[in-house]
Protein backbone atom coordinates (compact mmCIF):
# COMPACT_ATOMS: atom_id res chain seq x y z
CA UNK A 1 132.06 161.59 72.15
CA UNK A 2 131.27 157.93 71.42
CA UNK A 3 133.73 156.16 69.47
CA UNK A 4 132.70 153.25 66.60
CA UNK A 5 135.18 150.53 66.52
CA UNK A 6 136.02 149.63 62.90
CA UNK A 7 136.24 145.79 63.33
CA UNK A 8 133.24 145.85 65.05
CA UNK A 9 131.42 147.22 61.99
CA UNK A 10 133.11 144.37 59.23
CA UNK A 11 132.01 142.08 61.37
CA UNK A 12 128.21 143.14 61.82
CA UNK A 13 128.01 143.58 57.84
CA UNK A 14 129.17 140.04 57.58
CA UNK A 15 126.62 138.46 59.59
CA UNK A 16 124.21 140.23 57.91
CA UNK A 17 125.32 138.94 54.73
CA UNK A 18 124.83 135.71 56.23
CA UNK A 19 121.59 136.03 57.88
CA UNK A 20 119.28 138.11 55.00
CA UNK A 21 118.89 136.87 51.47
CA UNK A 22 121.55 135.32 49.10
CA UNK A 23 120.32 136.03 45.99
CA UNK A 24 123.22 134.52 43.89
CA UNK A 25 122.33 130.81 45.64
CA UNK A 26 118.87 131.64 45.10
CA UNK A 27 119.00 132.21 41.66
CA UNK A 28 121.43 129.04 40.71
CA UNK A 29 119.10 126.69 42.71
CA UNK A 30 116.19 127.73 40.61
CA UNK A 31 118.19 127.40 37.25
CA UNK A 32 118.96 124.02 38.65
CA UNK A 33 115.32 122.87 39.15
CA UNK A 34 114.16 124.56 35.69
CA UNK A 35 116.88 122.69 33.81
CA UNK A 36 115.77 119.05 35.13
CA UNK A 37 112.32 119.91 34.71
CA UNK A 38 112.87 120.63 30.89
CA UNK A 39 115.14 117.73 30.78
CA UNK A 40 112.86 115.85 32.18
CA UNK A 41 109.59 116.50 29.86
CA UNK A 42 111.93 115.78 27.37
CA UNK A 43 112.89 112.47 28.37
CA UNK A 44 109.14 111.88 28.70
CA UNK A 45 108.49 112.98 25.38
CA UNK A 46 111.45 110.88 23.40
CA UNK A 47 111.21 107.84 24.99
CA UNK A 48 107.35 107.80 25.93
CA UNK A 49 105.67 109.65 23.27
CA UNK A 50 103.98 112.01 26.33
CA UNK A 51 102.81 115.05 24.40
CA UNK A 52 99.57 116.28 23.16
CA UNK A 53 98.36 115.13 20.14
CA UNK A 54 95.45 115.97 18.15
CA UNK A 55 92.55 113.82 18.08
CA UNK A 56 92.05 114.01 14.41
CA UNK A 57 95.47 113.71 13.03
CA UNK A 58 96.18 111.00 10.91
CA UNK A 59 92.20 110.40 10.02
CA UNK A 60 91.40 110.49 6.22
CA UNK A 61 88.38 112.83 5.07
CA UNK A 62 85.58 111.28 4.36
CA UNK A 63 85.26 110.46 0.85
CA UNK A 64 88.70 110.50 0.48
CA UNK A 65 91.07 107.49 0.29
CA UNK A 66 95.18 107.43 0.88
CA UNK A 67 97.64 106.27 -1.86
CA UNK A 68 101.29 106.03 -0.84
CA UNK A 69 103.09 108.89 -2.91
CA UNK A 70 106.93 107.91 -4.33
CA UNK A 71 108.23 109.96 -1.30
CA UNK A 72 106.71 108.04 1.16
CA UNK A 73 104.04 110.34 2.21
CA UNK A 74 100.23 109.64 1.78
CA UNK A 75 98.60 111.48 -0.99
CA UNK A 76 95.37 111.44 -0.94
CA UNK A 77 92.92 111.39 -4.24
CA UNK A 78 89.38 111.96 -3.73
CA UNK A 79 86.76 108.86 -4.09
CA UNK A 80 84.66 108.95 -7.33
CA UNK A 81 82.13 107.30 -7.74
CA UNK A 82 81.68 104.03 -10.67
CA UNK A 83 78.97 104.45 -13.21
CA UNK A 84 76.37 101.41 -13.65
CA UNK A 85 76.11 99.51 -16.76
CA UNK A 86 73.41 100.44 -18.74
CA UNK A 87 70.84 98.31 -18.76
CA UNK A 88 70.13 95.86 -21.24
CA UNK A 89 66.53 96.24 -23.75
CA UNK A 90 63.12 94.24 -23.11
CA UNK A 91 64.79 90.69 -23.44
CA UNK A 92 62.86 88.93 -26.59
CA UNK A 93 60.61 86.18 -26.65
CA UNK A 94 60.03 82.87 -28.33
CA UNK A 95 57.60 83.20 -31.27
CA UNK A 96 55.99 80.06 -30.39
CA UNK A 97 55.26 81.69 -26.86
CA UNK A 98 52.79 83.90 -28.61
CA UNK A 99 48.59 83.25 -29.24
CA UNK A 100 48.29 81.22 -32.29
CA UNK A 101 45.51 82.51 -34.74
CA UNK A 102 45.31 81.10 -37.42
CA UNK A 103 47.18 77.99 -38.99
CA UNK A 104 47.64 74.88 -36.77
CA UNK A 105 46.73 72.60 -38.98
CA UNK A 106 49.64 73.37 -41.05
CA UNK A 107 52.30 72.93 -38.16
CA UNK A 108 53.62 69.32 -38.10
CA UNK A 109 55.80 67.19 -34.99
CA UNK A 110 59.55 68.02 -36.02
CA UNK A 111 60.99 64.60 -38.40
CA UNK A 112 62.23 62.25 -36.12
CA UNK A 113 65.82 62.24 -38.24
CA UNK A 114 66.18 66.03 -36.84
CA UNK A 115 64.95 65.52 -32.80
CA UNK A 116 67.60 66.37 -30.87
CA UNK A 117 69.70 68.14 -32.99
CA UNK A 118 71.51 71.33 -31.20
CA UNK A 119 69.13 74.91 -31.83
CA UNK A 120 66.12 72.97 -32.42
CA UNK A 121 64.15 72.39 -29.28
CA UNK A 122 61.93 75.33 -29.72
CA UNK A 123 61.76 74.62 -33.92
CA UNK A 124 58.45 75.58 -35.72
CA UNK A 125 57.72 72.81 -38.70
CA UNK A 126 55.72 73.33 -41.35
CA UNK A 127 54.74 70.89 -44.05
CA UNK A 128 54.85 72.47 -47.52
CA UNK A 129 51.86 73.11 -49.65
CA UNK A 130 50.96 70.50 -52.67
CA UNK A 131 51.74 73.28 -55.12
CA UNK A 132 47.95 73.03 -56.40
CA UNK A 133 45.75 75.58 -57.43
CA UNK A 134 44.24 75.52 -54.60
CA UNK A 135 47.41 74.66 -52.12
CA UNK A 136 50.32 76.99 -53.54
CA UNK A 137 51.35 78.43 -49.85
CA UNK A 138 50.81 77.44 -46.04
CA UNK A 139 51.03 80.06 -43.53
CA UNK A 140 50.83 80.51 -39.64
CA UNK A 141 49.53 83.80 -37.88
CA UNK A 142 50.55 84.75 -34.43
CA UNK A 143 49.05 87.56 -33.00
CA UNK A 144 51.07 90.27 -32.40
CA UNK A 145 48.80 93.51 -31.15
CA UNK A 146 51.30 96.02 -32.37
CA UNK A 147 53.47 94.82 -28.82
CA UNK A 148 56.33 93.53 -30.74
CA UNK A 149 59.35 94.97 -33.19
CA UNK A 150 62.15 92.45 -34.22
CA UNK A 151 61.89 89.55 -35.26
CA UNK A 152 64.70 87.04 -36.52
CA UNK A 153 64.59 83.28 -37.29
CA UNK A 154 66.56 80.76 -38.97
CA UNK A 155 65.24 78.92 -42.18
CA UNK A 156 66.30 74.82 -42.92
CA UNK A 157 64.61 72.81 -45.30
CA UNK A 158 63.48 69.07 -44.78
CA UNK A 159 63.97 67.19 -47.91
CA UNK A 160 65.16 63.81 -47.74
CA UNK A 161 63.48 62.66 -51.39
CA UNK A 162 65.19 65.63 -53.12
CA UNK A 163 67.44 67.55 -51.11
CA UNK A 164 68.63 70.11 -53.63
CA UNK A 165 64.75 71.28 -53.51
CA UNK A 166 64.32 74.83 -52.21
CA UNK A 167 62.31 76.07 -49.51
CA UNK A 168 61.23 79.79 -48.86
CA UNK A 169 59.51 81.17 -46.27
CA UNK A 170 58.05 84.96 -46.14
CA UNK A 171 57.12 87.32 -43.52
CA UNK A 172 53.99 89.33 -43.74
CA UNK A 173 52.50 91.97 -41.19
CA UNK A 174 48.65 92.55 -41.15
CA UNK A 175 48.08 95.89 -39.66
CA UNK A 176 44.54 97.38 -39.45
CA UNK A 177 43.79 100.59 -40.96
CA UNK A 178 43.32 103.53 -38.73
CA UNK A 179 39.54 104.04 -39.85
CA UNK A 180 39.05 100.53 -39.10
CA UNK A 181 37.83 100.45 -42.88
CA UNK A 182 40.16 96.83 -43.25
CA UNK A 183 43.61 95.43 -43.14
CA UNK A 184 46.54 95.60 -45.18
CA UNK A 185 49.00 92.93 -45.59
CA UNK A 186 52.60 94.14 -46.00
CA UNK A 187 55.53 92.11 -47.00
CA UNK A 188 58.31 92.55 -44.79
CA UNK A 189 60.97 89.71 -45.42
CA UNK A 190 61.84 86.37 -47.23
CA UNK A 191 64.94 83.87 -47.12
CA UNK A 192 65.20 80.95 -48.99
CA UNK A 193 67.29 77.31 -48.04
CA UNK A 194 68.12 73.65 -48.95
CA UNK A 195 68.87 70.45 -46.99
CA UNK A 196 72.10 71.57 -45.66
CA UNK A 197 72.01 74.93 -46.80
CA UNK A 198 69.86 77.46 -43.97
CA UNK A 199 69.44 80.28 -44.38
CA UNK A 200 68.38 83.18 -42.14
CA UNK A 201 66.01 86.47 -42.25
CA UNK A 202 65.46 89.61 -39.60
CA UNK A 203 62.00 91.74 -40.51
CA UNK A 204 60.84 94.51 -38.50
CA UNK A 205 57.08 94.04 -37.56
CA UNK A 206 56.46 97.43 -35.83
CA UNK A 207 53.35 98.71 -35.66
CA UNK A 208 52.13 94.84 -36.71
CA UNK A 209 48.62 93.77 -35.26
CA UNK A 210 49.99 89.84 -36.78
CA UNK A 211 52.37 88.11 -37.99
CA UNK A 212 52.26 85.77 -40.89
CA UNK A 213 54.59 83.41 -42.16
CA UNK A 214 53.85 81.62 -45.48
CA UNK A 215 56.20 78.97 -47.07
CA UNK A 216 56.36 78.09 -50.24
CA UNK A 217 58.35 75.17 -51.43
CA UNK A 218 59.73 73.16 -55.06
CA UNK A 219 59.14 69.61 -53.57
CA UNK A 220 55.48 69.01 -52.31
CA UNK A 221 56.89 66.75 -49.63
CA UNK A 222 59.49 69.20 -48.00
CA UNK A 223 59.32 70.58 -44.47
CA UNK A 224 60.09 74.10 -43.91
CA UNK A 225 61.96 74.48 -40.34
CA UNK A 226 62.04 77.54 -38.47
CA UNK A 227 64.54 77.56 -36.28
CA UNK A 228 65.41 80.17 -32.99
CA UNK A 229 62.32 82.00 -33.48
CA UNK A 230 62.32 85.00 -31.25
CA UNK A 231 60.42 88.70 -31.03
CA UNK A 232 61.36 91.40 -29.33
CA UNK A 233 58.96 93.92 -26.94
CA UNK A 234 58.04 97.37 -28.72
């Protein structure tokens, strides 16, 4: 009967403990190498900023603009959009721009004592009637071809022999009648002034096919000027 010798049998369990697998060493190397790989992403990530980031972070939508908040943070407030001034009427016109009709022989060169004065480089003067039977009035027609609406003009008298003598001027419309049967002549507005007292007058000419103003005057030697003139497009 064969015999197994005890030492014999330590011994061969020992050297087979050292020649197969250690798991204990295997298992704290591999802790060892997971632990300074984690470390070492982290290092990477502290001190270099290496981690993945999203393309669009930090971008603003359009439309949309950033306003630092109290806290710090960026609030953003969506972009509205500024409305346009509204735009301005037909811009007006110099009366003496228009067609003349009737009445240029009553127009005279503005009195040399009043060239040059401020507001009266576009002045209309007109020499006042004889106050005769037959020369009561003087009047100047524009033609207007129902194309205008406002009109508005400053009044100053010329009367160096009597200057407390009163000048009026007064604005008439001519409009045709529909039928065509004639034309009507509607007052519309009148002003009156003295040397160094103007005066002023506004008259709405709608629907006007001319315009008339007529001047009538106390002192036969007056001049009646009209002053910043201007008509506005219907």
């Amino acid at each position: 009967m064969a015999t197994v010798d005890k030492e014999q049998s330590v011994e061969a369990g020992r050297a087979e403990g050292r020649d197969g697998p250690n798991w204990v060493v295997w298992i704290t190397t591999v802790t060892a190498v997971l632990s300074v790989l984690l470390g070492g992403g982290a290092l990477l990530r502290d001190y270099f900023g290496w981690e993945k980031t999203d393309p669009g972070a930090g971008r603003t939508p359009a439309g949309v603009t950033g306003a630092p908040s109290p806290g710090g943070a960026t609030a953003l407030t969506t972009g509205t959009s500024t409305a346009a001034p509204p735009t301005s009427g037909p811009a007006s016109v110099h009366v003496d721009n228009l067609q003349l009709k009737a009445g240029d022989a009553n127009k005279v060169p503005l009195p040399r004592a009043l060239t040059g004065q401020d507001g009266l480089d576009r002045a209309i003067a007109i020499r006042c009637p004889e106050n005769v039977a037959q020369d009561k009035q003087r009047e100047v027609t524009y033609e207007l071809l129902r194309r205008y609406q406002d009109l508005t003009l400053g009044v100053r008298a010329y009367s160096p022999d009597d200057p407390q003598a009163r000048v009026r001027v007064t604005v008439y419309v001519a409009v045709r009648r529909p039928d065509d049967s004639g034309v009507d002549r509607l007052k519309r507005a009148s002003a009156e002034a003295q040397e160094g007292k103007p005066g002023t007058l506004s008259a709405d000419l709608s629907g006007a096919d001319d315009l008339i103003l007529s001047v009538t005057c106390e002192y036969p030697g007056s001049i009646v000027v009209l002053t910043g003139a201007r008509i506005t497009p219907a």
